[in-house]
Protein backbone atom coordinates (compact mmCIF):
# COMPACT_ATOMS: atom_id res chain seq x y z
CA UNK A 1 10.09 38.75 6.93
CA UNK A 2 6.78 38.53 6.57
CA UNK A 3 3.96 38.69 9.88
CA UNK A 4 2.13 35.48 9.14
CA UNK A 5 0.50 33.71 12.46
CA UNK A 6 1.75 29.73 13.38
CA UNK A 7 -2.17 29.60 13.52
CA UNK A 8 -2.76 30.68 10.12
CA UNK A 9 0.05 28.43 8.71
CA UNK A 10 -1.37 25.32 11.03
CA UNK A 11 -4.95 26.40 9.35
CA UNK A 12 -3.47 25.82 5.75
CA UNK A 13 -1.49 22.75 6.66
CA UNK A 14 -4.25 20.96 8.50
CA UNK A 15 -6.29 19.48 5.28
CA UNK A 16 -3.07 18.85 3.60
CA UNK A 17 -1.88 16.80 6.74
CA UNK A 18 -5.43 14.91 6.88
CA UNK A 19 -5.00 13.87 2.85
CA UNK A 20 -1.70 11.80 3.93
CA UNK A 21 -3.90 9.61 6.01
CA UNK A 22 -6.68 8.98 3.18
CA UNK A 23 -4.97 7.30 0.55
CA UNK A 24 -4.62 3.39 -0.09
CA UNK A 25 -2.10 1.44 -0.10
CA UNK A 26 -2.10 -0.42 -3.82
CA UNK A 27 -2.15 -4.59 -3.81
CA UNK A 28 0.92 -6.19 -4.41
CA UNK A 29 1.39 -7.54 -8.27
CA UNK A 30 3.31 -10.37 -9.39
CA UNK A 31 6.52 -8.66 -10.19
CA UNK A 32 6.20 -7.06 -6.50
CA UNK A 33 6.24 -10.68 -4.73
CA UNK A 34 9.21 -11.84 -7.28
CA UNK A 35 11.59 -8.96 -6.51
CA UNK A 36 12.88 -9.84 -2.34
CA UNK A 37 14.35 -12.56 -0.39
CA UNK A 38 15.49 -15.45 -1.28
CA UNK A 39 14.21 -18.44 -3.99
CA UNK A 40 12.30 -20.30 -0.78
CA UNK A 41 10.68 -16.67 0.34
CA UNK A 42 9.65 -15.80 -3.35
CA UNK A 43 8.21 -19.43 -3.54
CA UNK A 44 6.22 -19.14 -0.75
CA UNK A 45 4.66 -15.35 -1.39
CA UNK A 46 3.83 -16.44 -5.21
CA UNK A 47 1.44 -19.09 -2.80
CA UNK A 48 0.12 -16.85 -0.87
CA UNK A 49 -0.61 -14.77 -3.22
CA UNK A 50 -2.36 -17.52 -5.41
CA UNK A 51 -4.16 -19.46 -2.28
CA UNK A 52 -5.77 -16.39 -1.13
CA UNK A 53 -8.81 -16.35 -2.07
CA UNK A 54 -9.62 -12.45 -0.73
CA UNK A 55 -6.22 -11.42 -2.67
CA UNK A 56 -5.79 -8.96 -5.46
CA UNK A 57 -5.51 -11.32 -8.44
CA UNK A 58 -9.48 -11.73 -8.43
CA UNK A 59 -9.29 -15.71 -9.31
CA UNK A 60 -11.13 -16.35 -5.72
CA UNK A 61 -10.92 -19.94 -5.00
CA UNK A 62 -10.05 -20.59 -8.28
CA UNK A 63 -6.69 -22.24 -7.14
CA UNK A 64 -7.90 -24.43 -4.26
């Protein structure tokens, strides 16, 4: 077994550790909103997802 520190492990773990918080969740796509709940549920999210004009889809207020 080898002689290795907790503080030298802790030192190597640390910026892998940070990297977990940096990333970005990705928007939703279509086939994302179409795959839960039921038909009223999926209905509604494909409006949301349409009306908003900040969302992914880049129309803007195209559909207002």
């Amino acid at each position: 077994m080898s002689n290795v520190s907790l503080g030298a492990i802790l030192d190597k773990l640390e910026p892998v550790i940070a990297s977990f918080g940096e990333g970005r969740a990705s928007a939703p796509d279509l086939f994302e909103i179409l795959t839960y709940g039921s038909a009223e549920q999926v209905n509604s999210n494909i409006l949301v997802f349409y009306l908003d004009p900040h969302a992914y889809h880049g129309f803007g207020d195209l559909f207002l």
